[in-house]
Protein backbone atom coordinates (compact mmCIF):
# COMPACT_ATOMS: atom_id res chain seq x y z
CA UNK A 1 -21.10 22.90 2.81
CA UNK A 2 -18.66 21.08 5.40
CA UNK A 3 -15.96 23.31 7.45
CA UNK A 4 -13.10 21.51 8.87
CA UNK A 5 -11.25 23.19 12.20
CA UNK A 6 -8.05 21.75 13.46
CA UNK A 7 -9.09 23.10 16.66
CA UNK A 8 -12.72 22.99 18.38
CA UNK A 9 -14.66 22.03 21.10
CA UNK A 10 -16.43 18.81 20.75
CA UNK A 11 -19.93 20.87 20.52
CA UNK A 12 -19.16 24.55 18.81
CA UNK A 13 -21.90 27.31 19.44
CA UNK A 14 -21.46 30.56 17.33
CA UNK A 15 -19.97 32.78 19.18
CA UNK A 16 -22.45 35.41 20.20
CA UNK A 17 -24.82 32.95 21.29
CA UNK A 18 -22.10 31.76 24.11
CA UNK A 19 -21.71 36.23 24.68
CA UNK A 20 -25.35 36.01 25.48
CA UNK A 21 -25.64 32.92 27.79
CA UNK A 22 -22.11 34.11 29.42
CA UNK A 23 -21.58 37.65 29.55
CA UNK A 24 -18.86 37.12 32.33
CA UNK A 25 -16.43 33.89 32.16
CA UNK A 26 -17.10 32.52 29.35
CA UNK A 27 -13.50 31.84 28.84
CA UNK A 28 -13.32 30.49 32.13
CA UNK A 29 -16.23 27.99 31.79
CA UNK A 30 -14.90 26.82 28.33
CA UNK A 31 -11.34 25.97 29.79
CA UNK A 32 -12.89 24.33 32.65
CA UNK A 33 -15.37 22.00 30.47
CA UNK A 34 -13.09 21.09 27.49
CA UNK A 35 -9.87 20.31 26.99
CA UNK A 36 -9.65 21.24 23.64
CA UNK A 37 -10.33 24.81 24.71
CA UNK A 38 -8.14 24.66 27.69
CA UNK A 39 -5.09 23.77 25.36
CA UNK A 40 -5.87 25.38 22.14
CA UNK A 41 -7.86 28.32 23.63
CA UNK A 42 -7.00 31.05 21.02
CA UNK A 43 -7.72 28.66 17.75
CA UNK A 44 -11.16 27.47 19.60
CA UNK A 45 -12.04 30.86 20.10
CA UNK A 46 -11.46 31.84 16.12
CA UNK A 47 -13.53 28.86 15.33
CA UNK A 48 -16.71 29.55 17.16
CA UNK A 49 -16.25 33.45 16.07
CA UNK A 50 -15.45 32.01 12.65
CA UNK A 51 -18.62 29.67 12.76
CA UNK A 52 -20.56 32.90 13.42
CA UNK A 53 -19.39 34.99 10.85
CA UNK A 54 -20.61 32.57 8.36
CA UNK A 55 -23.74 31.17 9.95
CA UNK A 56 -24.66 34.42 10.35
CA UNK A 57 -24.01 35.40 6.60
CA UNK A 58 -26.02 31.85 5.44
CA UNK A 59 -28.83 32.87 7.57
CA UNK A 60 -29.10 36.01 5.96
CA UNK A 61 -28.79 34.95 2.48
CA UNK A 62 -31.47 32.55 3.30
CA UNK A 63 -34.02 34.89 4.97
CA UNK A 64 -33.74 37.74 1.37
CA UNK A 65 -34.04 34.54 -0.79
C-alpha cells in the first residue's frame, strides 16, 4: 500500500521515533539537514506524524492477526 506526500524529507522516520532520538531540536536538526524540511517545514512535519499514525495502526493490526 504506497502513500504519496507532496512534501517529505528524502528519508521519513515516524514521528515518535525522531521524539525519542531528539527530545530537544528536533526541528532544528531537520531544517539544518534537509531542505525539504527547511522550506516546507509544517507539511514535512504532518507527513512523518502522518506516517506514524498509520504505521503504527498496520503494526497493530498485524501483531492481533
Amino acid at each position: 500500500m504506497p502513500f504519496v506526500y507532496e512534501h517529505g524529507t528524502h528519508f521519513v522516520l515516524p514521528e515518535s521515533l525522531l521524539r525519542m532520538a531528539l527530545p530537544v531540536g528536533l526541528k532544528f536538526v531537520l531544517h539544518f539537514i534537509f531542505r525539504a524540511a527547511k522550506e516546507y517545514p509544517d507539511a514535512c512535519e504532518a507527513t512523518r506524524i502522518d506516517i506514524d499514525r498509520k504505521l503504527s495502526a498496520a503494526l497493530k493490526e498485524w501483531r492481533e492477526e
